[in-house]
N, C-alpha and C. Protein backbone atom coordinates (compact mmCIF):
# COMPACT_ATOMS: atom_id res chain seq x y z
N UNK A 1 -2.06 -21.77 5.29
CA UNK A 1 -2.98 -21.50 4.20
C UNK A 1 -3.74 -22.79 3.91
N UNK A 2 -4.91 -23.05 3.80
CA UNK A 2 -5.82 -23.96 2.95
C UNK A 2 -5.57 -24.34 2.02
N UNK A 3 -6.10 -25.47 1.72
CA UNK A 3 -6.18 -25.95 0.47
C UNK A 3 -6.87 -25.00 -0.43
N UNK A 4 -7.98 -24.77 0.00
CA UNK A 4 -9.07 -23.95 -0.65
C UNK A 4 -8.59 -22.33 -0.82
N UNK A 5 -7.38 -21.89 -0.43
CA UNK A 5 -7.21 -20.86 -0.26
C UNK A 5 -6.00 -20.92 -1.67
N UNK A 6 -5.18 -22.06 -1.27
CA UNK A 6 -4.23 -22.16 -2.24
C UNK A 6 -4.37 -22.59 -3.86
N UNK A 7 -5.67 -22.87 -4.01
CA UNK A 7 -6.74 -22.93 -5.51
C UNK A 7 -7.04 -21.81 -5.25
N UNK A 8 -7.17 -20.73 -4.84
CA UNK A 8 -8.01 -19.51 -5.19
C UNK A 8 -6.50 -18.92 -5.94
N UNK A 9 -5.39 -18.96 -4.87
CA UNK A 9 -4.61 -17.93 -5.46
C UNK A 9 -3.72 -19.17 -6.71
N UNK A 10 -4.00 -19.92 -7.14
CA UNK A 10 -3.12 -20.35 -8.05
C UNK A 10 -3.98 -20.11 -9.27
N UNK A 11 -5.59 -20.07 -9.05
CA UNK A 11 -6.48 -19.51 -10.29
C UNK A 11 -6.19 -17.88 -10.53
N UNK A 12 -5.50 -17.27 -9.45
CA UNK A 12 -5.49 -15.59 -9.70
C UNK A 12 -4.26 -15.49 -10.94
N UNK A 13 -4.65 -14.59 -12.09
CA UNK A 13 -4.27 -14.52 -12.92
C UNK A 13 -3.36 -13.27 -12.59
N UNK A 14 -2.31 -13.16 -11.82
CA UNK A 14 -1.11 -11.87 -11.70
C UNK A 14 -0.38 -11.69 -12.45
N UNK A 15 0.36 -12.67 -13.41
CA UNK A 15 1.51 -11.71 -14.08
C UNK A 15 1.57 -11.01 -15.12
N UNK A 16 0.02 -10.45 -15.73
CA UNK A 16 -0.18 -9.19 -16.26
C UNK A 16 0.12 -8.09 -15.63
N UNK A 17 -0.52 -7.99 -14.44
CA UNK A 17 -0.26 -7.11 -13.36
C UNK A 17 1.19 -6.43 -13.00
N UNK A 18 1.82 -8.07 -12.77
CA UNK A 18 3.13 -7.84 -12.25
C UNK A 18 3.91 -6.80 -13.42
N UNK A 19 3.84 -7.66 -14.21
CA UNK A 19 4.52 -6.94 -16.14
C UNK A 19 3.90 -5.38 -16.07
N UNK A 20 3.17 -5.08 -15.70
CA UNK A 20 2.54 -3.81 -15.68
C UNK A 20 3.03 -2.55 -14.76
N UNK A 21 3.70 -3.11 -13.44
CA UNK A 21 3.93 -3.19 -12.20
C UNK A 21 5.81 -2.78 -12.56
N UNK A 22 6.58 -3.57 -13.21
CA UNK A 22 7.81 -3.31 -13.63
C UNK A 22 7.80 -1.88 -14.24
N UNK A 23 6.99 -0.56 -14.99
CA UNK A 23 7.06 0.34 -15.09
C UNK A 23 7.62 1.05 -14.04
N UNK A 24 7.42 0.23 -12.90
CA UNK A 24 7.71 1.07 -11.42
C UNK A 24 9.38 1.24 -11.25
N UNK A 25 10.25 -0.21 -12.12
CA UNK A 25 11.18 -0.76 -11.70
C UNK A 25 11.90 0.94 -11.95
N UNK A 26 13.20 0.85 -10.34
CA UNK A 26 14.06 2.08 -10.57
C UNK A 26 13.05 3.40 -9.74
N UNK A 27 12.01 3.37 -9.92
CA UNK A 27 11.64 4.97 -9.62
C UNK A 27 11.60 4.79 -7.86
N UNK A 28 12.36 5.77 -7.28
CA UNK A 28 12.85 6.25 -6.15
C UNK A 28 11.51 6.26 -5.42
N UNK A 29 11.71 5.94 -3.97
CA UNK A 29 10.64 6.45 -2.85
C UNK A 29 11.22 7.02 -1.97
N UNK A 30 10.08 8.08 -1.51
CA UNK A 30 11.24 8.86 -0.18
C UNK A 30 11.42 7.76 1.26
N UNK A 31 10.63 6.91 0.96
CA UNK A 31 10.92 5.92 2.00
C UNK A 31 11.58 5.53 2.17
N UNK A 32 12.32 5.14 0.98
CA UNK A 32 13.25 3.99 0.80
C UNK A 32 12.86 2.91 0.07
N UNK A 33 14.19 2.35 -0.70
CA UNK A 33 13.52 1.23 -1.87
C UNK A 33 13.35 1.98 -3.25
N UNK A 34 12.66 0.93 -3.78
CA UNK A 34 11.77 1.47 -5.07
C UNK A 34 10.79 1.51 -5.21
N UNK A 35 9.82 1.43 -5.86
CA UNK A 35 8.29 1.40 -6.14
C UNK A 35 7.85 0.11 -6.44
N UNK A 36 8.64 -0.56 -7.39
CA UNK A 36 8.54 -1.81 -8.19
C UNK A 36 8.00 -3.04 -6.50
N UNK A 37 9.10 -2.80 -6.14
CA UNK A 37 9.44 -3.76 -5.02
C UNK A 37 8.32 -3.27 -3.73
N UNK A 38 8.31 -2.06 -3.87
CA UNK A 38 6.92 -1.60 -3.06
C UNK A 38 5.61 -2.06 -3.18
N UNK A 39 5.34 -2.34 -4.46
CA UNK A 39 4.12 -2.94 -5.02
C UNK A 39 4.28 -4.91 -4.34
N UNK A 40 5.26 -5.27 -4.97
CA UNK A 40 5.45 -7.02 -4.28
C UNK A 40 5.17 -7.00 -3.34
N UNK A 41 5.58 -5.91 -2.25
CA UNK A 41 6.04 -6.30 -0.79
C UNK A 41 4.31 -5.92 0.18
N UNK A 42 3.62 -4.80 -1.10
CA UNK A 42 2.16 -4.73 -0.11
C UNK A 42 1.62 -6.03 -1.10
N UNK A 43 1.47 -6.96 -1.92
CA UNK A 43 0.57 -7.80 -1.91
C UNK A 43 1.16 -8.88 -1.08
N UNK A 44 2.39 -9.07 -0.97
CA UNK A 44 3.17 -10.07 0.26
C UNK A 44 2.14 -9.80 1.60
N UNK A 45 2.05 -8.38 1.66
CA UNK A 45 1.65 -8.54 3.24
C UNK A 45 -0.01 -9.05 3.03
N UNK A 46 -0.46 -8.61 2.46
CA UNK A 46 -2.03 -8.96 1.99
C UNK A 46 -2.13 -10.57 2.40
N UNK A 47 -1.42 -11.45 1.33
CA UNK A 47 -1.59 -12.59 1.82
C UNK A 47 -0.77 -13.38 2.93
N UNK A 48 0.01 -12.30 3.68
CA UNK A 48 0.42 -12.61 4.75
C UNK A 48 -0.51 -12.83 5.83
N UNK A 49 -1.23 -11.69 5.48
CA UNK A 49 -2.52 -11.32 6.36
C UNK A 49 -3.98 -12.34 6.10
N UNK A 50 -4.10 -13.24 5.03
CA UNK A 50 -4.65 -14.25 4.37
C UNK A 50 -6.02 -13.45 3.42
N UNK A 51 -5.63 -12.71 3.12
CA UNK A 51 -6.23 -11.93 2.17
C UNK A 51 -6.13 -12.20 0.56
N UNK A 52 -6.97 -13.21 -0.13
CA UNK A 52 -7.08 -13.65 -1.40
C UNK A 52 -7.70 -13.23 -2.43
N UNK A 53 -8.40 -12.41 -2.28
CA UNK A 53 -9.07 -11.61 -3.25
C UNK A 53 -8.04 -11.12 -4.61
N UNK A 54 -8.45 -11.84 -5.62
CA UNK A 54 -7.99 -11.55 -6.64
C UNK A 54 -8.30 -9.76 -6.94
N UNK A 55 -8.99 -9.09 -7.17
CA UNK A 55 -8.96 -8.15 -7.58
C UNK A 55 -8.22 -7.35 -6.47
N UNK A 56 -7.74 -7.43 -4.80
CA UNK A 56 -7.47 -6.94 -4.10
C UNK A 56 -5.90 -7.14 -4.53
N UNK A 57 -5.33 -8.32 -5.00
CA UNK A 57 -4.23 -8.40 -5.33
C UNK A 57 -3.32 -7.93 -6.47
N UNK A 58 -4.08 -8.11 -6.90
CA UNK A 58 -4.03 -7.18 -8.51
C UNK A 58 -4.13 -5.74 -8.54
N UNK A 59 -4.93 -5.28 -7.71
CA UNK A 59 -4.60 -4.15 -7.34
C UNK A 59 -3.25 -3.54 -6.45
N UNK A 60 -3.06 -4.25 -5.61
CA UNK A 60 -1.83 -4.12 -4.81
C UNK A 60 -0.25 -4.26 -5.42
N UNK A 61 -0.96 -4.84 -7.00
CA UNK A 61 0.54 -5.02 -7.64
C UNK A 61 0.83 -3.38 -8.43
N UNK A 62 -0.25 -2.83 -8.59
CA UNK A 62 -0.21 -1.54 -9.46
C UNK A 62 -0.90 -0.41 -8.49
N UNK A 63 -0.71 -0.54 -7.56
CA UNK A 63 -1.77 0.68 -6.54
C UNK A 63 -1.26 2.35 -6.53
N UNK A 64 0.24 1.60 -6.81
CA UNK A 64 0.79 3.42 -6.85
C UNK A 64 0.92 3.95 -8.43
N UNK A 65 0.54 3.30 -9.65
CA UNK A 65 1.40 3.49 -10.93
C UNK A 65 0.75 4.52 -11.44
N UNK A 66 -1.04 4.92 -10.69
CA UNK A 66 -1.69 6.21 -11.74
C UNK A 66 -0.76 7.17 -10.96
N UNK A 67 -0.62 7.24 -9.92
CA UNK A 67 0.20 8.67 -9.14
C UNK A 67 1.57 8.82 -9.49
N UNK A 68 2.39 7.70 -9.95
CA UNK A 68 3.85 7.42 -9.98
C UNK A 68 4.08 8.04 -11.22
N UNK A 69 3.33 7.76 -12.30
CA UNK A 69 3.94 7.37 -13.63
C UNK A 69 3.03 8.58 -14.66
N UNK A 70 3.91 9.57 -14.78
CA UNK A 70 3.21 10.54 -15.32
C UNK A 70 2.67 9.97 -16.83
N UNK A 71 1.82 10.76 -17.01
CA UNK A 71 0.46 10.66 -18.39
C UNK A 71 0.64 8.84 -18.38
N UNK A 72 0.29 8.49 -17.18
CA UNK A 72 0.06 6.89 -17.36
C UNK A 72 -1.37 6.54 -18.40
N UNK A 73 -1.36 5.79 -19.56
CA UNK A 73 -2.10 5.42 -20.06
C UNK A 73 -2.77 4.16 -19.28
N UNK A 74 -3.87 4.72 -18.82
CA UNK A 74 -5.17 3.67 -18.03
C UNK A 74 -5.61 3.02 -18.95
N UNK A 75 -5.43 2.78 -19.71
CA UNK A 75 -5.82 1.58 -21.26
C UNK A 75 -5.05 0.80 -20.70
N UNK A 76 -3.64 0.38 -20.52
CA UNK A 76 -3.05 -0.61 -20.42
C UNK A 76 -3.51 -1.31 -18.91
N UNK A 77 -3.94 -0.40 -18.37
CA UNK A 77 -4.64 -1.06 -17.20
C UNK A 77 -5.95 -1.82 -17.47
N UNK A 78 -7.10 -1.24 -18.07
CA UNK A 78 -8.20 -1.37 -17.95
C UNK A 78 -8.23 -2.29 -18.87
N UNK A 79 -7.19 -3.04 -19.89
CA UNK A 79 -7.32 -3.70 -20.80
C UNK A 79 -6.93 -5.67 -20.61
N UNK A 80 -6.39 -5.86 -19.60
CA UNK A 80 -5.77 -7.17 -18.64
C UNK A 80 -6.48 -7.80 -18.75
N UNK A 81 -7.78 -7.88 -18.70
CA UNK A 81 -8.60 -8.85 -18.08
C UNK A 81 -9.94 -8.55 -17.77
N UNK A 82 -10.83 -9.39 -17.67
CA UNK A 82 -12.00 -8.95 -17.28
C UNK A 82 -12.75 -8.32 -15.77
N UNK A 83 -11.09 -8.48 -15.09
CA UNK A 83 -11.51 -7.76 -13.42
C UNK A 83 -10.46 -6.55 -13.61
N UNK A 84 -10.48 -6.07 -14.51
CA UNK A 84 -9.22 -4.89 -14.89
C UNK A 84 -10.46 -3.45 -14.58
N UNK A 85 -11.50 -3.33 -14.79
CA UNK A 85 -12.09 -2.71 -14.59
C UNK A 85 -12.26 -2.44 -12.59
N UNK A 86 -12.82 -3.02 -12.26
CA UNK A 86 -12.69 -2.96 -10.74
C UNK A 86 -11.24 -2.79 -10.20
N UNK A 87 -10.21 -3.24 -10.47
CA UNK A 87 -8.80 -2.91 -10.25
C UNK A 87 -8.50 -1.61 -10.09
N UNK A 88 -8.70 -1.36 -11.46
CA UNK A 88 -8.52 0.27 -11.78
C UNK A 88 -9.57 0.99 -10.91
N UNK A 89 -10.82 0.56 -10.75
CA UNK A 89 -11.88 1.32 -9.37
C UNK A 89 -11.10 1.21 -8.22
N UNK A 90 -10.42 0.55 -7.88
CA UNK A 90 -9.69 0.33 -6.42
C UNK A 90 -8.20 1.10 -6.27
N UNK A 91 -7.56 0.72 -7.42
CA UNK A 91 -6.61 1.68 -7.67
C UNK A 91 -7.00 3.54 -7.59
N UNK A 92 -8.12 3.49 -7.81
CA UNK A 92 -8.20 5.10 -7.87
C UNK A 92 -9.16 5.77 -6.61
N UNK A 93 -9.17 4.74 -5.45
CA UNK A 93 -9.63 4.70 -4.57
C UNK A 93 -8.52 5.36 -3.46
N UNK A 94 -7.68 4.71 -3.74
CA UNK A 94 -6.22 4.61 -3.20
C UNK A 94 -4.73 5.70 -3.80
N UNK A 95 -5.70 6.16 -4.54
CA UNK A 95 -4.18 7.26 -5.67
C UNK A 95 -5.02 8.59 -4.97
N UNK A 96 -3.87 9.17 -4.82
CA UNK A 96 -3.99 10.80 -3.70
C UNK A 96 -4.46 11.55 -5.59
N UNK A 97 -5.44 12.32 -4.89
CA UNK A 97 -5.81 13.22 -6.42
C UNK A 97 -4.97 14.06 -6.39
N UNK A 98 -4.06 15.38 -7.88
CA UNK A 98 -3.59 16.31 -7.70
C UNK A 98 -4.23 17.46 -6.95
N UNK A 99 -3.24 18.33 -6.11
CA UNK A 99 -3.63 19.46 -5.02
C UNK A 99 -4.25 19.08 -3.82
N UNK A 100 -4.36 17.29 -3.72
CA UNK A 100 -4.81 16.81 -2.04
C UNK A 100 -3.65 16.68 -1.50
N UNK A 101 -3.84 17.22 -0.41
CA UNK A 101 -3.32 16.79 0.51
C UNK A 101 -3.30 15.76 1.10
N UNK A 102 -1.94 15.36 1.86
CA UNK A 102 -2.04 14.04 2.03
C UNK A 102 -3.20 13.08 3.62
N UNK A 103 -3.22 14.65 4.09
CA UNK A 103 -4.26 14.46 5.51
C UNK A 103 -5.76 14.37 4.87
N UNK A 104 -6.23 15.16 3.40
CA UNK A 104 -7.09 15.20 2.72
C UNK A 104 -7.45 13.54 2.18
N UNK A 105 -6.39 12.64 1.68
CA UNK A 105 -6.14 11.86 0.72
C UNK A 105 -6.20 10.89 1.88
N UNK A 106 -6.21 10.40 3.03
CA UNK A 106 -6.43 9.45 4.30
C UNK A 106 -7.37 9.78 4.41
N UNK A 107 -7.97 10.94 4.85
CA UNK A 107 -9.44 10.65 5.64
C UNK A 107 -10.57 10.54 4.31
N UNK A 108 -10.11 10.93 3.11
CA UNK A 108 -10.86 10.47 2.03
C UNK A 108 -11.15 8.76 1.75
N UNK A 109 -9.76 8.38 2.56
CA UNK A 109 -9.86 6.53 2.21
C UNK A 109 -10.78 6.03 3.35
N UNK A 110 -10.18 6.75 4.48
CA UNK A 110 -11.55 6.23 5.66
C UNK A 110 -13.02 6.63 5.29
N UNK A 111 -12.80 7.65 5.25
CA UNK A 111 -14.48 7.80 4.99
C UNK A 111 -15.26 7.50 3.95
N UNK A 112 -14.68 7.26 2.69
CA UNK A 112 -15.65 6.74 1.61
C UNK A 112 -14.87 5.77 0.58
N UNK A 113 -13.70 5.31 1.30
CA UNK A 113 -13.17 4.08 0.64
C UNK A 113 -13.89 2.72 1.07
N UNK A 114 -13.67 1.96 -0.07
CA UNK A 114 -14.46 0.72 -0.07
C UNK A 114 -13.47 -0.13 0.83
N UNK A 115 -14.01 -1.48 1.44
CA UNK A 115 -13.81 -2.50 2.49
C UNK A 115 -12.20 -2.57 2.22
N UNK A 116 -11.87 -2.64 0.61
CA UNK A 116 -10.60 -3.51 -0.20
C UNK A 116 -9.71 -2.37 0.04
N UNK A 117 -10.33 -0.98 -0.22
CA UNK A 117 -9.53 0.26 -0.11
C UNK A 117 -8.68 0.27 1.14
N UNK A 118 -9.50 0.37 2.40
CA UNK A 118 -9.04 0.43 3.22
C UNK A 118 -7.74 -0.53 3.59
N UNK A 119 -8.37 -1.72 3.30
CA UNK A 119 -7.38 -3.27 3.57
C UNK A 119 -5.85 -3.13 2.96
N UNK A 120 -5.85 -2.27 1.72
CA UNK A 120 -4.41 -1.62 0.32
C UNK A 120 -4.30 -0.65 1.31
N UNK A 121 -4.88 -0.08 1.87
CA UNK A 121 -4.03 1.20 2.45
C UNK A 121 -3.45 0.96 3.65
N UNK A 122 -4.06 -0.04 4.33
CA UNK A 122 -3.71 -0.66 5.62
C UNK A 122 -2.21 -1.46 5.33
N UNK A 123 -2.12 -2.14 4.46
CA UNK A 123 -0.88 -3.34 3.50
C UNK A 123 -0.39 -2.45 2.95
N UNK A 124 -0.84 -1.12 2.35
CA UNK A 124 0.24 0.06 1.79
C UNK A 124 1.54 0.57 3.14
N UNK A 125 0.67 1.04 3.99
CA UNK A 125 1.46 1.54 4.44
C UNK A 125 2.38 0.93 5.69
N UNK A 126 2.17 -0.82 6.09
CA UNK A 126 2.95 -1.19 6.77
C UNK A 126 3.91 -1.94 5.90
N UNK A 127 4.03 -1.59 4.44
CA UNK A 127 5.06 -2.01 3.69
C UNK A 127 6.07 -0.36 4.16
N UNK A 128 5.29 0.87 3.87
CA UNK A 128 5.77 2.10 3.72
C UNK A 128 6.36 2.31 4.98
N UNK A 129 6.15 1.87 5.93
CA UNK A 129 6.73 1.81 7.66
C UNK A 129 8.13 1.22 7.72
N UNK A 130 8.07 -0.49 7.40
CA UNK A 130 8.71 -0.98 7.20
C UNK A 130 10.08 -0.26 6.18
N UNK A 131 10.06 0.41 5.62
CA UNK A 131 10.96 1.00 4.58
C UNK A 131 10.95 2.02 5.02
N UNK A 132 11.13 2.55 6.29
CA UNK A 132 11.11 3.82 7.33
C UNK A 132 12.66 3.85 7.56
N UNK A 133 12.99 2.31 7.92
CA UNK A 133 14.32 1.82 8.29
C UNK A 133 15.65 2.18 7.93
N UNK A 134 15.19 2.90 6.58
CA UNK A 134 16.37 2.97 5.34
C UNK A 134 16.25 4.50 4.96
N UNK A 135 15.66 5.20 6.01
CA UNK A 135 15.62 7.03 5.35
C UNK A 135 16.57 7.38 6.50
N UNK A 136 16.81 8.55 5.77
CA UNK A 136 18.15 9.15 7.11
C UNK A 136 17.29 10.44 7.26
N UNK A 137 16.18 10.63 6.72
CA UNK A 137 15.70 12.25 7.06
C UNK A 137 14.74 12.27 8.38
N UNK A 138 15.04 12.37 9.50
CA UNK A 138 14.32 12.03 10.62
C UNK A 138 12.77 12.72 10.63
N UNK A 139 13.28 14.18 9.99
CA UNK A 139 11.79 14.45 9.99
C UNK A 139 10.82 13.92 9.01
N UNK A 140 11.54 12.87 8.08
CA UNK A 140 10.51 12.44 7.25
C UNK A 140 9.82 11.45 8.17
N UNK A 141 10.59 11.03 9.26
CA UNK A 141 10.21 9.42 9.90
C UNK A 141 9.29 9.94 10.61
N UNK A 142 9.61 11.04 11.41
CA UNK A 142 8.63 11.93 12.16
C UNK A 142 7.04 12.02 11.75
N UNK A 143 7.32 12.87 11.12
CA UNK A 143 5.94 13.17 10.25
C UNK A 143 5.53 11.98 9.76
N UNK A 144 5.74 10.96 9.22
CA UNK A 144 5.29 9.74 8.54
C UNK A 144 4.54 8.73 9.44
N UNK A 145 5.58 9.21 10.36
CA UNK A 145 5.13 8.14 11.88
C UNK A 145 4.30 8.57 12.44
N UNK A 146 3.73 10.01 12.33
CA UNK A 146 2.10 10.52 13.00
C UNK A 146 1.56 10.78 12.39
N UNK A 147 1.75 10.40 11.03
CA UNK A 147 0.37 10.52 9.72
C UNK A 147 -0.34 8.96 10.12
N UNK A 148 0.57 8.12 10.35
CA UNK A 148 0.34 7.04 10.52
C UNK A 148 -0.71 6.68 12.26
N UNK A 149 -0.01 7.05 12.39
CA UNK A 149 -1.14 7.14 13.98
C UNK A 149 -2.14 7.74 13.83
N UNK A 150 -2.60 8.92 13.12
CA UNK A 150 -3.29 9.78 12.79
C UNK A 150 -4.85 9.48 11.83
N UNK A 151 -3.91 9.03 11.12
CA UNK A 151 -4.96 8.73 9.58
C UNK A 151 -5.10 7.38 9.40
N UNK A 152 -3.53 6.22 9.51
CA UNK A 152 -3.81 4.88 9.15
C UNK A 152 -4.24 4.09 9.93
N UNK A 153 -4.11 4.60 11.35
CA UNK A 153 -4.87 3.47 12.85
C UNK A 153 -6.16 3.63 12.44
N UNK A 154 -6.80 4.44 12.64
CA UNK A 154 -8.31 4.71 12.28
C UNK A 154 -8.94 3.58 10.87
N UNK A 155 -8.17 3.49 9.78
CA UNK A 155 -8.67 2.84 8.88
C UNK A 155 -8.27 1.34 9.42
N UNK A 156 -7.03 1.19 9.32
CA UNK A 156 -7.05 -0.31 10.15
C UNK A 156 -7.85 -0.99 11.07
N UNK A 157 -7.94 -0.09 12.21
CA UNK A 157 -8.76 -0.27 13.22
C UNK A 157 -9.97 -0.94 12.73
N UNK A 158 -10.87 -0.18 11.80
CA UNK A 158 -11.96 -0.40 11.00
C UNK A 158 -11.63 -2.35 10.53
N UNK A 159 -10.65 -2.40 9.81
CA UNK A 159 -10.81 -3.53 8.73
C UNK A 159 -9.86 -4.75 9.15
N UNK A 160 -8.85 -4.50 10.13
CA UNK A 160 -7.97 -5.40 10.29
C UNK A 160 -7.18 -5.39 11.68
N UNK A 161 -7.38 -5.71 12.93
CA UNK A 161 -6.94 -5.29 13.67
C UNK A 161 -5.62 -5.89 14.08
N UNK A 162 -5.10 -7.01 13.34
CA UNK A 162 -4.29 -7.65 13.48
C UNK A 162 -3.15 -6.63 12.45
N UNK A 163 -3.64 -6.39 11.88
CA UNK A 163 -2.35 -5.40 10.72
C UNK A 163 -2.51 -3.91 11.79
N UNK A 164 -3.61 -3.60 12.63
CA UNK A 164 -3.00 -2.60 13.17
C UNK A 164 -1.99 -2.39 14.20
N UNK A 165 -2.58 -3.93 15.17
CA UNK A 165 -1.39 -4.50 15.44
C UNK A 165 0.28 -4.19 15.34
N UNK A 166 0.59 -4.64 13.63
CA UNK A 166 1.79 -4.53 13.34
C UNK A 166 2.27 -3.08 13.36
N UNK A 167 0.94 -1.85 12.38
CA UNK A 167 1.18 -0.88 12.59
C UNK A 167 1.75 -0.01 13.97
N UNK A 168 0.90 -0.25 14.79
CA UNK A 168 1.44 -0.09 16.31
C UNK A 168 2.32 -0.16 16.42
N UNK A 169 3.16 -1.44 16.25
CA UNK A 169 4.86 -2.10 16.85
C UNK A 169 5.39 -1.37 15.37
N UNK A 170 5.29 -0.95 14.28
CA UNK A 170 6.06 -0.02 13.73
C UNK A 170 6.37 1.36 14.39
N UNK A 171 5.31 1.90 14.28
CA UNK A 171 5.23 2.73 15.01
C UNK A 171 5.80 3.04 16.23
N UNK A 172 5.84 2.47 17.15
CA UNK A 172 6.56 2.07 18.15
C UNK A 172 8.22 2.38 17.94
N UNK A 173 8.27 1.08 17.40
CA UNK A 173 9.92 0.88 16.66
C UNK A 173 10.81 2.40 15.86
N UNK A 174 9.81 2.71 15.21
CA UNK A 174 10.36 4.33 14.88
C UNK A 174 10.55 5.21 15.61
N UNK A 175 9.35 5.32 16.88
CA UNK A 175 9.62 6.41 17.70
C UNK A 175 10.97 6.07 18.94
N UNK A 176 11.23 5.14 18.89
CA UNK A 176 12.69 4.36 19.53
C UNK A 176 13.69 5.33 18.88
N UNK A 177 13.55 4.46 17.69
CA UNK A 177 14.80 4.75 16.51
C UNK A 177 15.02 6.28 16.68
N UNK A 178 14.00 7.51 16.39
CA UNK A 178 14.21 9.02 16.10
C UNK A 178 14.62 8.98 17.67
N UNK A 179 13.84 8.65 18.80
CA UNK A 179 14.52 8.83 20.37
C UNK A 179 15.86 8.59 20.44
N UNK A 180 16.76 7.67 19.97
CA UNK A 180 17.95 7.36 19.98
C UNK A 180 18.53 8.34 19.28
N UNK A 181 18.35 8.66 18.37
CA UNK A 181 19.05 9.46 16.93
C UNK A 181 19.06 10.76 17.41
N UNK A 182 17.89 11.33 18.20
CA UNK A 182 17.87 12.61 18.68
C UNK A 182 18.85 12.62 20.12
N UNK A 183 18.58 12.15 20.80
CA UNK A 183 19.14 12.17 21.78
C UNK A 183 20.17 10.84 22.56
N UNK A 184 20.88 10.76 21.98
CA UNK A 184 21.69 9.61 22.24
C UNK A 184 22.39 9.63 23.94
C-alpha cells in the first residue's frame, strides 16, 4: 500500500458504519458465519484488492443491512455523514428487491449497476464463496457455485479481473469439494 493510499484510508471516516454494521451481529447466513463478520470480511477484500474509495467502503460495511434487517430504518443510514447519501445509493444498488429473483437481482447488477456496484458484488461474493467451506448442504454449494459462474464472472470480468481470478479458484475449489463428497 502507498503512502498516499494509507492517508486516504486513515481520513475514511468508518466507525459509524461499522456501529451500524453490528445490527448484523448474530443473524445467521446460509453460507455460513454471520452477517456482521460478512460485512468486515467484503471490505477486507476490497482493500485487499487496493480499492480505497471511501464511499465504496462504507458501503461494504452495511451492503446487506436494507435486505437483512426487517423495517430497517434508512434514517440511521442516511444520517452518518455527508457521503451517507451515496452509500445508501450503492447499498440499494446491491440489495435484491422483494419478489426478485436472485438470477433477476445479478443480471440487474451487471447491467445497470454502477462501476462501485459491481466491484461490492464482485468482494460480496468472494467473501460468500469463501464461507462455502462451512455449509454441509451440497446443493446449496451447488447451486451457489453456478450462480456464481453464471451471473458473478460476467460482472467481475467487467471490473476486476484479478478478483475474478480468485472467483475462478473458488469455484474451482468447490467443485473438488462436492466431487469428493459425492463420490468418494
Amino acid at each position: 500500500m502507498t503512502s498516499y493510499e494509507m492517508l486516504v484510508l486513515k481520513g475514511t471516516y468508518l466507525a459509524p458504519y461499522i456501529q451500524l454494521a453490528t445490527l448484523l451481529i448474530g443473524k445467521h447466513r446460509e453460507g455460513g458465519g454471520n452477517m456482521f463478520r460478512h460485512q468486515i470480511d467484503t471490505m477486507g477484500t476490497l482493500i485487499d484488492y487496493g480499492y480505497i474509495d471511501s464511499v465504496l467502503l462504507k458501503a461494504s460495511l452495511v451492503h446487506d443491512i436494507i435486505e437483512d434487517i426487517p423495517d430497517f430504518n434508512h434514517n440511521l443510514l442516511l444520517s452518518i455523514d455527508y457521503e451517507s447519501p451515496a452509500v445508501y445509493d450503492l447499498v440499494l444498488q446491491v440489495t435484491r428487491h422483494p419478489g426478485e429473483s436472485k438470477p433477476e437481482f445479478l443480471t440487474r447488477v451487471r447491467e445497470a449497476g454502477s462501476r462501485n456496484a459491481k466491484i461490492l458484488k464482485a468482494a460480496d461474493r468472494i467473501s460468500n464463496m469463501i464461507s462455502l467451506g462451512f455449509v454441509i448442504n451440497t446443493d446449496f454449494i451447488a447451486r451457489y457455485t453456478e450462480e456464481t459462474v453464471n451471473y458473478v464472472f460476467p460482472i467481475a470480468e467487467e471490473v476486476d479481473k484479478n478478483m475474478l481470478t480468485e472467483l475462478e479458484s473458488l469455484v474451482d475449489s468447490r467443485r473438488k469439494y462436492l466431487s469428493a463428497i459425492v463420490s468418494p
